[in-house]
C-alpha atoms as a PDB file:
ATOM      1  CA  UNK A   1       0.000   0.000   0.000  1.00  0.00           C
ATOM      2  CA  UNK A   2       1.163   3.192  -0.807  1.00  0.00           C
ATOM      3  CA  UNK A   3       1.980   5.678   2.036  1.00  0.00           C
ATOM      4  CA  UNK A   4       0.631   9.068   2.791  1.00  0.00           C
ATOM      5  CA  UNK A   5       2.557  11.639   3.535  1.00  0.00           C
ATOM      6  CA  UNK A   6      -0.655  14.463   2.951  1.00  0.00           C
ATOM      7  CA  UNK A   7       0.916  17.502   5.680  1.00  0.00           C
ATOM      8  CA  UNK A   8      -1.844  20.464   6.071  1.00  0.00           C
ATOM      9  CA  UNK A   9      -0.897  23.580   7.212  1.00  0.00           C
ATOM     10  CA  UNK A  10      -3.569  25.948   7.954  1.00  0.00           C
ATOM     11  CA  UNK A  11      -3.095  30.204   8.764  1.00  0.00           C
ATOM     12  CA  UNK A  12      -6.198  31.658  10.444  1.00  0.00           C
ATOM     13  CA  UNK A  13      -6.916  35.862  10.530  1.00  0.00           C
ATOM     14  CA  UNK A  14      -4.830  36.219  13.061  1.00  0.00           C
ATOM     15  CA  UNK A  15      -1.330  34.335  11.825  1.00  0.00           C
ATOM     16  CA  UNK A  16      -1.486  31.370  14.140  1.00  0.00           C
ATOM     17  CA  UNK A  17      -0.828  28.244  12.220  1.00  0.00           C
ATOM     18  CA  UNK A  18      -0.607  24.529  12.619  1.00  0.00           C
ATOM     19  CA  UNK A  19      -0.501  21.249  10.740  1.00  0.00           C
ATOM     20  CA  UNK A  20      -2.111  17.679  10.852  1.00  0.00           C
ATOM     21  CA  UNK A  21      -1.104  15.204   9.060  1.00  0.00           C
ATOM     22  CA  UNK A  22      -3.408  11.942   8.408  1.00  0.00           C
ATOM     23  CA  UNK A  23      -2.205   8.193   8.478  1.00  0.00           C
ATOM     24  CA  UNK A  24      -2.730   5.926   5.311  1.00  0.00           C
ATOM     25  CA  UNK A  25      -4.764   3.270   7.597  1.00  0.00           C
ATOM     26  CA  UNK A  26      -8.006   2.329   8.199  1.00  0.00           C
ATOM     27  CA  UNK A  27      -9.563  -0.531  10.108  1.00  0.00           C
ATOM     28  CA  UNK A  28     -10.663  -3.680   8.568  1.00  0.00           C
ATOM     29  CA  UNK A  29     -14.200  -3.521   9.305  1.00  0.00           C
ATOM     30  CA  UNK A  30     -14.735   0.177   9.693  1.00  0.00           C
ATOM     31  CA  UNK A  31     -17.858   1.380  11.725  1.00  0.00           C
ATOM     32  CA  UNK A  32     -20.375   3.715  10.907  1.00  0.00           C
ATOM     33  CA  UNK A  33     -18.693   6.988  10.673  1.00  0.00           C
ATOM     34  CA  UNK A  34     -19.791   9.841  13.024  1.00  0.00           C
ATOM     35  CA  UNK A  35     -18.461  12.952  10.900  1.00  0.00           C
ATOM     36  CA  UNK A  36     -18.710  15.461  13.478  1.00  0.00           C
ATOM     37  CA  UNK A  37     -17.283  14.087  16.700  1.00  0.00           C
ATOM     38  CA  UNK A  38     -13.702  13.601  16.889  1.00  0.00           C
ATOM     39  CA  UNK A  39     -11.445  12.878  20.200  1.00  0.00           C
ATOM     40  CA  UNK A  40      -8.087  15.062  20.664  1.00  0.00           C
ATOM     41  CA  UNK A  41      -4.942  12.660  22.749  1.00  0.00           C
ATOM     42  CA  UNK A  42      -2.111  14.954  24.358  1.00  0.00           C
ATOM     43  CA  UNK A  43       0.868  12.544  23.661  1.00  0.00           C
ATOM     44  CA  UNK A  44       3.712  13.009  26.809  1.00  0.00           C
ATOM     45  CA  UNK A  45       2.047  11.422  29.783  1.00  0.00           C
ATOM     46  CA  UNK A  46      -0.956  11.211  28.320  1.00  0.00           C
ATOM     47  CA  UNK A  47      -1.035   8.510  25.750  1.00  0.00           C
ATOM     48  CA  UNK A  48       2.518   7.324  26.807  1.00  0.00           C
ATOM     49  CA  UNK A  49       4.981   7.054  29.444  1.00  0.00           C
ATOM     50  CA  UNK A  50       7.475  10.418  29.298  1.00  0.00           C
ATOM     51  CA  UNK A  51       8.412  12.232  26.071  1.00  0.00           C
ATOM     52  CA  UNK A  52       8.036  11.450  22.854  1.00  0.00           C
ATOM     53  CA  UNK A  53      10.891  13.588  22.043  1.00  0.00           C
ATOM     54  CA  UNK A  54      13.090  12.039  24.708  1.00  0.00           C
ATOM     55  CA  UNK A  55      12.533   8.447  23.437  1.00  0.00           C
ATOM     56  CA  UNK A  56      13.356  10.082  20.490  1.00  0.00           C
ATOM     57  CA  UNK A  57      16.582  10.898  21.213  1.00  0.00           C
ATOM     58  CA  UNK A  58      17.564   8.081  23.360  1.00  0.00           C
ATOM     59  CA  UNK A  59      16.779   5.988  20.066  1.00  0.00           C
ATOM     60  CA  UNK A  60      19.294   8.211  18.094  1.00  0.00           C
ATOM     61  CA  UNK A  61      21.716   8.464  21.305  1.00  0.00           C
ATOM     62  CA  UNK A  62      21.675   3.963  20.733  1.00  0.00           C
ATOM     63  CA  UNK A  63      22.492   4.708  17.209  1.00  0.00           C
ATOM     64  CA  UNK A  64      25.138   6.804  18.142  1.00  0.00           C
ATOM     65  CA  UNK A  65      23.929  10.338  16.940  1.00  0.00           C
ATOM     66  CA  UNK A  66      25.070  11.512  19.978  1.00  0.00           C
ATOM     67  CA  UNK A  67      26.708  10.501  23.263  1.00  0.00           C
ATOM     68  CA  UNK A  68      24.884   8.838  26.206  1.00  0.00           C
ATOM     69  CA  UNK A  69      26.626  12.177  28.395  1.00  0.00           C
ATOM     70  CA  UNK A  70      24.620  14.133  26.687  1.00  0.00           C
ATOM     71  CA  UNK A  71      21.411  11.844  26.966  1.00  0.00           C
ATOM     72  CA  UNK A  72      22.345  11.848  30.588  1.00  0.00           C
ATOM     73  CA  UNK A  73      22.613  15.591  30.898  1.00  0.00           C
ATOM     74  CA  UNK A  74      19.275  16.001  29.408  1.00  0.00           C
ATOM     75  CA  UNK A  75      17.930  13.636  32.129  1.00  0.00           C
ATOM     76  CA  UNK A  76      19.205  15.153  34.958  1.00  0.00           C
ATOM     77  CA  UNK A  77      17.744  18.504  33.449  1.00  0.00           C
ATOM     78  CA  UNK A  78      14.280  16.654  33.071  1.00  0.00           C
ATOM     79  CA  UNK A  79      14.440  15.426  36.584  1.00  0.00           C
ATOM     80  CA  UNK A  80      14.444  19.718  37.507  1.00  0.00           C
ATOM     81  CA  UNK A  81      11.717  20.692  35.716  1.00  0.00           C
ATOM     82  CA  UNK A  82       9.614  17.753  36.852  1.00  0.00           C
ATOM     83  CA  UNK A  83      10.406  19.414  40.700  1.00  0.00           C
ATOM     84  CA  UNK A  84       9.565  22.370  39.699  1.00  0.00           C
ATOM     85  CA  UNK A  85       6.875  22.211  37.440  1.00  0.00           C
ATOM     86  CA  UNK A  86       6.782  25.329  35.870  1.00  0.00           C
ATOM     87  CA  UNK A  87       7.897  26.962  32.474  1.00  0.00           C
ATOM     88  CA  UNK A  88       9.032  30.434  31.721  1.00  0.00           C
ATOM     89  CA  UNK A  89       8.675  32.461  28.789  1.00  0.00           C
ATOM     90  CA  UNK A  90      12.550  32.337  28.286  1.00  0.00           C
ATOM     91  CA  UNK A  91      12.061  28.024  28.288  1.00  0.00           C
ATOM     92  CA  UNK A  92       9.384  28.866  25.059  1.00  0.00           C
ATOM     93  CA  UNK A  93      12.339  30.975  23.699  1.00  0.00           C
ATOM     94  CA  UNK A  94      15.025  28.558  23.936  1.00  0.00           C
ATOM     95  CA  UNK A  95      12.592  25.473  22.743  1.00  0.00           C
ATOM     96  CA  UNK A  96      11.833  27.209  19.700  1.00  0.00           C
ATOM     97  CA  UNK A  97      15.314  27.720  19.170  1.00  0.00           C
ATOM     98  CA  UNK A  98      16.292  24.308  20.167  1.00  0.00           C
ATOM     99  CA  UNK A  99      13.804  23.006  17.829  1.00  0.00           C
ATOM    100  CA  UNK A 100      15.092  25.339  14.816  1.00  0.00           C
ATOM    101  CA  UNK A 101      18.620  23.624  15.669  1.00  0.00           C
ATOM    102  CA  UNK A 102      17.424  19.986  15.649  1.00  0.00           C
ATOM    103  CA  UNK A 103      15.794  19.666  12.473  1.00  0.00           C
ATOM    104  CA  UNK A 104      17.848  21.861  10.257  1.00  0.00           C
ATOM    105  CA  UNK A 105      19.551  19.735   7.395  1.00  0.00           C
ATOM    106  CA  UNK A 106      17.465  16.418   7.961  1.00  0.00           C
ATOM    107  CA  UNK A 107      15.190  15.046   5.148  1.00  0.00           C
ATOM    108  CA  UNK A 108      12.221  13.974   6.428  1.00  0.00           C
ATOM    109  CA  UNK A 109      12.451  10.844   5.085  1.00  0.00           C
ATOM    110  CA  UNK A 110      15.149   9.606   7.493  1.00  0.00           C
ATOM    111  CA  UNK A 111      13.308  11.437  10.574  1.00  0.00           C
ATOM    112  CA  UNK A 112       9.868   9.199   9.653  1.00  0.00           C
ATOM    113  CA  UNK A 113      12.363   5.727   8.912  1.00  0.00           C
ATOM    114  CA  UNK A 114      13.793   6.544  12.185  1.00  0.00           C
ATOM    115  CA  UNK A 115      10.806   7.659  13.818  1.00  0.00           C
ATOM    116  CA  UNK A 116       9.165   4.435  13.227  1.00  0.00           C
ATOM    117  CA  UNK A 117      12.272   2.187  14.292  1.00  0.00           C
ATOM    118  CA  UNK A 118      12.361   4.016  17.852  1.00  0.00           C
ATOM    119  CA  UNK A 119       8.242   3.800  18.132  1.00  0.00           C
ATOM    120  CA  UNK A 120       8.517   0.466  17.562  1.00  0.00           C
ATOM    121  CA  UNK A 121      11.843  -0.130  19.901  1.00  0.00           C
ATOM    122  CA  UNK A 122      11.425   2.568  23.408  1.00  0.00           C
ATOM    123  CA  UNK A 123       8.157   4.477  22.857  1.00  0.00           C
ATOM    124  CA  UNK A 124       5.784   1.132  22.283  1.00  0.00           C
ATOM    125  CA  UNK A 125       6.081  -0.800  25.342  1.00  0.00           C
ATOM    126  CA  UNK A 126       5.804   3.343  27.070  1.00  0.00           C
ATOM    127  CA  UNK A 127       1.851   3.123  25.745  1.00  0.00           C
ATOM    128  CA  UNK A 128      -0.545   3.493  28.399  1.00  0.00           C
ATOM    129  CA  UNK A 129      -2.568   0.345  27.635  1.00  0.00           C
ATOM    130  CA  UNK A 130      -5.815   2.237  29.612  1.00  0.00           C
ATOM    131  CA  UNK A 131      -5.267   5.451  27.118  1.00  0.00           C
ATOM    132  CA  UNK A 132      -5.344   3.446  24.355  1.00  0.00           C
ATOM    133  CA  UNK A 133      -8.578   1.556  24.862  1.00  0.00           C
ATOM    134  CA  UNK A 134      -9.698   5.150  25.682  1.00  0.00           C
ATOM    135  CA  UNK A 135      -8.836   6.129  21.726  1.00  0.00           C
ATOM    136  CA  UNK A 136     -10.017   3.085  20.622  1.00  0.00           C
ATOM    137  CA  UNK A 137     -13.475   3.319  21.749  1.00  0.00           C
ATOM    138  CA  UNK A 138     -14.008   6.581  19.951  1.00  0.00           C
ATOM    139  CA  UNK A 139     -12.636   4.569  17.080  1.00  0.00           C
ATOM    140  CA  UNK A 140     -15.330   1.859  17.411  1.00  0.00           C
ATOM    141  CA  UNK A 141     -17.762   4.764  17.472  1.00  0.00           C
ATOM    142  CA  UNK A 142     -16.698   5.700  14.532  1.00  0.00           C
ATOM    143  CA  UNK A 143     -15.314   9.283  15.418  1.00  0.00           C
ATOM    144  CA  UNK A 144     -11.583  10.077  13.920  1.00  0.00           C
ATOM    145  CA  UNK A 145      -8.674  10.306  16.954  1.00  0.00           C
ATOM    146  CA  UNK A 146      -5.973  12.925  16.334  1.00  0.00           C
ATOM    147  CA  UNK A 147      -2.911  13.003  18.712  1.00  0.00           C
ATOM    148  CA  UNK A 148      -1.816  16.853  19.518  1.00  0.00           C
ATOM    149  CA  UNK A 149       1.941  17.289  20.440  1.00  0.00           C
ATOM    150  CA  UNK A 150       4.686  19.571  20.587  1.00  0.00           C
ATOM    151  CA  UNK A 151       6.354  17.065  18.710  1.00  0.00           C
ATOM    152  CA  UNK A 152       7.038  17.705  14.768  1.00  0.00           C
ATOM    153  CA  UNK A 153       3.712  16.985  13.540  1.00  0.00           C
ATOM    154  CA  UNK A 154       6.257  14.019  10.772  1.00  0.00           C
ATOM    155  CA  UNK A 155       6.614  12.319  13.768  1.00  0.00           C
ATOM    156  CA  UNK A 156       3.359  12.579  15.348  1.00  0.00           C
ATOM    157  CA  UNK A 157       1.991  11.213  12.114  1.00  0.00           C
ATOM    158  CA  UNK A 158       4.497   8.057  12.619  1.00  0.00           C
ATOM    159  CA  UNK A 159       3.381   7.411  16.288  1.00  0.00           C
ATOM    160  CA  UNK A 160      -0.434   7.822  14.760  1.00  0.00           C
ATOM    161  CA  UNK A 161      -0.063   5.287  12.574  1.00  0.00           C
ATOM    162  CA  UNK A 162       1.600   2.801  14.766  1.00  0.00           C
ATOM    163  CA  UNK A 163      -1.329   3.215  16.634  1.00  0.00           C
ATOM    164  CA  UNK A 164      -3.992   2.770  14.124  1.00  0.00           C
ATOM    165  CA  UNK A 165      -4.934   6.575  14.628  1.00  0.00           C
ATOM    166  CA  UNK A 166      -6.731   9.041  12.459  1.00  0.00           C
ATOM    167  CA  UNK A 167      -3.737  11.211  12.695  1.00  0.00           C
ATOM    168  CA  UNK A 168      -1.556  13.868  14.298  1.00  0.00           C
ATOM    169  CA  UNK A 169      -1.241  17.718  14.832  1.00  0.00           C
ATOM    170  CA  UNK A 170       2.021  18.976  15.796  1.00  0.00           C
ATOM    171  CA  UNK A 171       4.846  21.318  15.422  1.00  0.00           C
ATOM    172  CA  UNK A 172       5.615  22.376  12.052  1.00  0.00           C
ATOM    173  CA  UNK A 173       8.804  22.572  10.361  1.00  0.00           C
ATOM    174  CA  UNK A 174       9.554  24.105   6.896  1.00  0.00           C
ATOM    175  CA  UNK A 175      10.685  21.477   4.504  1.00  0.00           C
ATOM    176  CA  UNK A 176      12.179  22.207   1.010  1.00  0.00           C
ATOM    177  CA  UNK A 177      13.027  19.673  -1.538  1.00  0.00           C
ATOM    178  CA  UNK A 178      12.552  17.223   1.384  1.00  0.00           C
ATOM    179  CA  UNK A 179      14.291  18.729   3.713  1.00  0.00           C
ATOM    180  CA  UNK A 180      14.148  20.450   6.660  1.00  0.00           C
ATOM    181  CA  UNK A 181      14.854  24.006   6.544  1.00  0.00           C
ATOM    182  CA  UNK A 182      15.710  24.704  10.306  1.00  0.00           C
ATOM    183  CA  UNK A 183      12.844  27.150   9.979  1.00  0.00           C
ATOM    184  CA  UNK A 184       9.261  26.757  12.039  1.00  0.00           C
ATOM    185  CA  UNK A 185       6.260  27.575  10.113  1.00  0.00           C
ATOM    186  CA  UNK A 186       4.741  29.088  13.241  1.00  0.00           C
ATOM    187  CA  UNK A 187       5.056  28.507  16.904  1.00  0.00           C
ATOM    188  CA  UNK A 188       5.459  25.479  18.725  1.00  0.00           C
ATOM    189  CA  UNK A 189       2.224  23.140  19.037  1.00  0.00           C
ATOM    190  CA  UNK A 190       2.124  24.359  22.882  1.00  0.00           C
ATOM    191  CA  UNK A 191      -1.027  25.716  25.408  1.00  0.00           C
ATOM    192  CA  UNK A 192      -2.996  27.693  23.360  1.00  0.00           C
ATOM    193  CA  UNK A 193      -1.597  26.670  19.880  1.00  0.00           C
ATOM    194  CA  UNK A 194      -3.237  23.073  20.898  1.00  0.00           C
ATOM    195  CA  UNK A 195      -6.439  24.961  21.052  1.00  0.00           C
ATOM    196  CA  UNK A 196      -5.939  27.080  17.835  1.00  0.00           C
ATOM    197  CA  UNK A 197      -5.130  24.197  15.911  1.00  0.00           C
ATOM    198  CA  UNK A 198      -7.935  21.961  16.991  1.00  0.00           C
ATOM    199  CA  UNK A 199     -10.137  24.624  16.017  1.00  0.00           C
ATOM    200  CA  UNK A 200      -8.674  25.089  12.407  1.00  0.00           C
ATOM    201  CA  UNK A 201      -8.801  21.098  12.525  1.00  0.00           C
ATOM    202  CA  UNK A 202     -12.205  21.210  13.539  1.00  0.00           C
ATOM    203  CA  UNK A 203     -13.299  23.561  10.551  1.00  0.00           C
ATOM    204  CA  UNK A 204     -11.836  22.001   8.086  1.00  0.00           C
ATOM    205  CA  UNK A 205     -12.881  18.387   9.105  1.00  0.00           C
ATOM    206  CA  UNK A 206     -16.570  19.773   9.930  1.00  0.00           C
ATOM    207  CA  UNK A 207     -16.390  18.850  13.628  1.00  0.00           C
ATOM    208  CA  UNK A 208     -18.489  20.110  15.831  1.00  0.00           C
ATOM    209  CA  UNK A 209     -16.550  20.848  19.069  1.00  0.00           C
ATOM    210  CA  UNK A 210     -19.350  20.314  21.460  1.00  0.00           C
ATOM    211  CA  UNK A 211     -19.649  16.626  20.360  1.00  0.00           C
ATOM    212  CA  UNK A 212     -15.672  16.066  21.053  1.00  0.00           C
ATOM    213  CA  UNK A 213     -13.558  14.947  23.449  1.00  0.00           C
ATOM    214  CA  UNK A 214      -9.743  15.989  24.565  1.00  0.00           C
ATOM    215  CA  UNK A 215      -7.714  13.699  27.186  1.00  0.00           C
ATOM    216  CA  UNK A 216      -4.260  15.186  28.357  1.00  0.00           C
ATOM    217  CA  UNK A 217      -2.482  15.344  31.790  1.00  0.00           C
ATOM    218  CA  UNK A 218      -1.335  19.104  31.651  1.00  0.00           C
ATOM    219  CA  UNK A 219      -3.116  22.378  32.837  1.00  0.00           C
ATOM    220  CA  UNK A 220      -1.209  23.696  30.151  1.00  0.00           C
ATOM    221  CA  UNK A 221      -3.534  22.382  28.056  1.00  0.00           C
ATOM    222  CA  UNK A 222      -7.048  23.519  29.591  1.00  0.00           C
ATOM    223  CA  UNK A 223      -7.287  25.639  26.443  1.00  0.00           C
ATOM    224  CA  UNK A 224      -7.463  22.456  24.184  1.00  0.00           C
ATOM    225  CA  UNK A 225      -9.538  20.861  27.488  1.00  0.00           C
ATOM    226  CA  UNK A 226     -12.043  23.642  27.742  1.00  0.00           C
ATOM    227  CA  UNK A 227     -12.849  24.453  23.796  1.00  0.00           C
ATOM    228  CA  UNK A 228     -14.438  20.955  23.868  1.00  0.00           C
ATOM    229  CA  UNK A 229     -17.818  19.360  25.384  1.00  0.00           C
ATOM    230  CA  UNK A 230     -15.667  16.849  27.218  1.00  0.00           C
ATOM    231  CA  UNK A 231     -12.550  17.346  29.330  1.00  0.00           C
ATOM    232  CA  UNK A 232     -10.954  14.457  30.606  1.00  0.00           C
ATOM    233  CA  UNK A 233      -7.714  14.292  32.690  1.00  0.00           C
ATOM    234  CA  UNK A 234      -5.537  11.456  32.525  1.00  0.00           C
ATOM    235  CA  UNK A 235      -2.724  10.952  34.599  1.00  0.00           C
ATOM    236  CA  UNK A 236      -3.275  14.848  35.721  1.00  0.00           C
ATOM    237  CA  UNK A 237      -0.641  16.874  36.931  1.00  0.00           C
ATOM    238  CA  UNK A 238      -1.621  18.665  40.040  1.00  0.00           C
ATOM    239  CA  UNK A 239      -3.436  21.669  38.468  1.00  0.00           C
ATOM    240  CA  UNK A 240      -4.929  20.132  36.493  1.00  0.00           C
ATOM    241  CA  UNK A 241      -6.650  17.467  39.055  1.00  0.00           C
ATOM    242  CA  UNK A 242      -7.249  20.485  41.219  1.00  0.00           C
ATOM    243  CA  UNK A 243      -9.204  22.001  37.562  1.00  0.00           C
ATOM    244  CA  UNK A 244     -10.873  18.379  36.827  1.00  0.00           C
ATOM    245  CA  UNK A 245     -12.393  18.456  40.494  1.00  0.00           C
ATOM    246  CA  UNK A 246     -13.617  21.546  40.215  1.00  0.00           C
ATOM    247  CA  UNK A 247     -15.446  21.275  36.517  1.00  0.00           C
ATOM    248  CA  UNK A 248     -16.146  17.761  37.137  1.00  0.00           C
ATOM    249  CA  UNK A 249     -14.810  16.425  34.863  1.00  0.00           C
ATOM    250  CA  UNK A 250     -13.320  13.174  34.077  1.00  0.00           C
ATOM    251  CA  UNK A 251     -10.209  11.840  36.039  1.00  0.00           C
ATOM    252  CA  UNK A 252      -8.236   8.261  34.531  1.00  0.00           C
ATOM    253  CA  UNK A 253      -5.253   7.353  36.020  1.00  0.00           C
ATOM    254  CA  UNK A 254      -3.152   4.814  34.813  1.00  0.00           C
ATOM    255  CA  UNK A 255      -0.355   5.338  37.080  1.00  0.00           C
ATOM    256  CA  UNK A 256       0.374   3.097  40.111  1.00  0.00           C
ATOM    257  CA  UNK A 257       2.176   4.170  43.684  1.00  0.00           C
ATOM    258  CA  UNK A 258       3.916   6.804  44.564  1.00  0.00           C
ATOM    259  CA  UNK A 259       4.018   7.359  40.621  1.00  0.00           C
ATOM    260  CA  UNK A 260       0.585   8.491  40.629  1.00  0.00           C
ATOM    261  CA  UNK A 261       1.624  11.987  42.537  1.00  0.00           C
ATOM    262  CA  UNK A 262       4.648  12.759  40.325  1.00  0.00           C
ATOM    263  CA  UNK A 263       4.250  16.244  38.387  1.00  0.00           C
ATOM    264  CA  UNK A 264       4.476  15.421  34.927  1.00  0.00           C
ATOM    265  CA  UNK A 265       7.206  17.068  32.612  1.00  0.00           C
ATOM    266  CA  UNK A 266       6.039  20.469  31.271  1.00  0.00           C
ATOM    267  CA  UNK A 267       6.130  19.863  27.370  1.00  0.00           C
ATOM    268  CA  UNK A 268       7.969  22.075  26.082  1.00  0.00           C
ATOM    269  CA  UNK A 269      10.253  22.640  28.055  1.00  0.00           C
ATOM    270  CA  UNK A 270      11.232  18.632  27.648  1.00  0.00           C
ATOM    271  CA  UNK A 271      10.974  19.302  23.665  1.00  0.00           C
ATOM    272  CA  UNK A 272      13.501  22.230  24.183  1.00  0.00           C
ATOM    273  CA  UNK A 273      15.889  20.483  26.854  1.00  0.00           C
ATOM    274  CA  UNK A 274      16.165  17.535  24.539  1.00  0.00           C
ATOM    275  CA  UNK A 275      16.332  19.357  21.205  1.00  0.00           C
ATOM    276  CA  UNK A 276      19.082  20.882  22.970  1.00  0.00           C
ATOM    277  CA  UNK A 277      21.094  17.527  23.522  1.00  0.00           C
ATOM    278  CA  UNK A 278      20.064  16.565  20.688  1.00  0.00           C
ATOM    279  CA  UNK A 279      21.667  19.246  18.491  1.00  0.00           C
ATOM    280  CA  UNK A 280      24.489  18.779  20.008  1.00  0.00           C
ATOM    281  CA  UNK A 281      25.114  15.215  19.039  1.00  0.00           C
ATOM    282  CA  UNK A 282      24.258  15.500  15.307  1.00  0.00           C
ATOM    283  CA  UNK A 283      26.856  18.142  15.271  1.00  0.00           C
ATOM    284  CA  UNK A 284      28.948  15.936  16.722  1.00  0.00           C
ATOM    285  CA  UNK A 285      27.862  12.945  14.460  1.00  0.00           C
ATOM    286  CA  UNK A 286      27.916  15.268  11.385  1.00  0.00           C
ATOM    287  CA  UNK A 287      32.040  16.581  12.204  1.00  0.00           C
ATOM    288  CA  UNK A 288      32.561  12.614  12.584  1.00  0.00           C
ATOM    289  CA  UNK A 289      30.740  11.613   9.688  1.00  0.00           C
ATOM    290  CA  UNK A 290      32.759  14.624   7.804  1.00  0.00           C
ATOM    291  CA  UNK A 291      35.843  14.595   9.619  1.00  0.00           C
END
């Protein structure tokens, strides 16, 4: 079967953009479709176990893209913002740049072939087994399921589809002639951008927001939570349980122990610790690789 690789970037009146990009499955026996509900998946902590964008790089870090000191550095840095559990408008600064950094120079083939080797390797056995059968019900309801991540929306797509998912909306990255530019096309798929973009989605799709549902562990993402008819919080952080109580909605928790009160990792500012790290071994790789 031939893959799809359809990437849609939408700008609304006010410049905020963001892109989805649809898987090339589709179940066996398909039920009736229900065209205007749809349910929205937060990825880190949400749907899996940590960062998609750290699994990410400790899958490159095994392939030797850059050096497990680095990886290491990048945990230790994780471990601080999980204490303090809070971002900074200088963190959004540095993950954009971060971000600009780590994809410059790669085609986008070799991001989705690796992508799909480290899904299937570290960020597979991270799935929350109870978030998936979550997604999967609105699949046998017919409605579409779109993750929403900071991630780049290439490998969001990838994850998607290892999943059996609709598809994925995520950070966009300018790509010419298949390649990444090291340019953003917008703003990183963060807070409010989650809730811009499942509105575009939602236009273009027809969806009607009040039939929907959105599922991620964050108050950061009470935008995305609060633009549909149902909130649920898995795996909340504490805000965000303190939120859920209070609107009543929803509360799944697929944690167990002492796990169950850990803060989780603020987003971005795992996206731009790791791009960070991560940078700095492909420049390393690349000197070897020219050297």
């Amino acid at each position: 079967m031939a893959r799809s690789r359809k990437v849609t970037v939408s700008t609304d009146a006010h410049g905020h953009t963001a892109g989805w990009a649809e898987t090339d499955l589709a179940p066996l026996a398909p039920p009736a479709p229900d065209p205007s509900a749809a349910a929205f998946f937060d990825v880190d902590n949400t749907m899996m176990r940590g960062a998609s964008i750290y699994w990410f790089a400790r899958g490159l870090a095994a392939r030797n893209y850059f050096t497990t000191t680095d990886l290491a550095r990048f945990a230790w840095q994780q471990l601080r913002f999980r204490l303090l559990a809070t971002e900074h408008a200088g963190d959004m600064s540095q993950a954009k740049e971060a971000a600009l950094a780590f994809v410059e120079g790669w085609r986008v083939d070799d991001v989705e072939r690796l992508a799909e080797e480290i899904f299937d390797e570290l960020m597979a056995p991270r799935i929350w087994a109870g978030t998936r059968q979550l997604a999967q019900r609105h699949l046998d309801a017919g409605e579409r399921v779109w993750l929403v991540s900071a991630a780049p929306v290439e490998i969001g797509r990838v994850i998607a589809a290892r999943l059996g998912l609709t598809g994925a909306v995520g950070t966009v990255a300018e790509i010419v002639d298949g390649a990444y530019t090291g340019r953003l096309v917008g703003d990183l798929m963060h807070g409010p951008a989650k809730a811009e973009a499942v509105s575009q989605l939602a236009a273009v799709e027809g969806l009607d927001l009040g039939r929907c549902t959105a599922y991620s562990d964050s108050c950061n993402d009470l935008p995305m939570l609060s633009m549909v008819g149902r909130g649920v919080a898995v795996n909340p952080d504490a805000a965000l349980f303190r939120e859920a109580r209070q609107r009543g909605w929803d509360v799944r928790d697929f944690r167990t122990g002492r796990r169950a009160v850990k803060i989780a990792v603020p987003s971005t500012a795992a996206a731009g610790l790791v791009a960070g790290a991560v940078t700095a071994g492909l420049a390393l790789h690349r000197r070897r690789r020219d050297g």
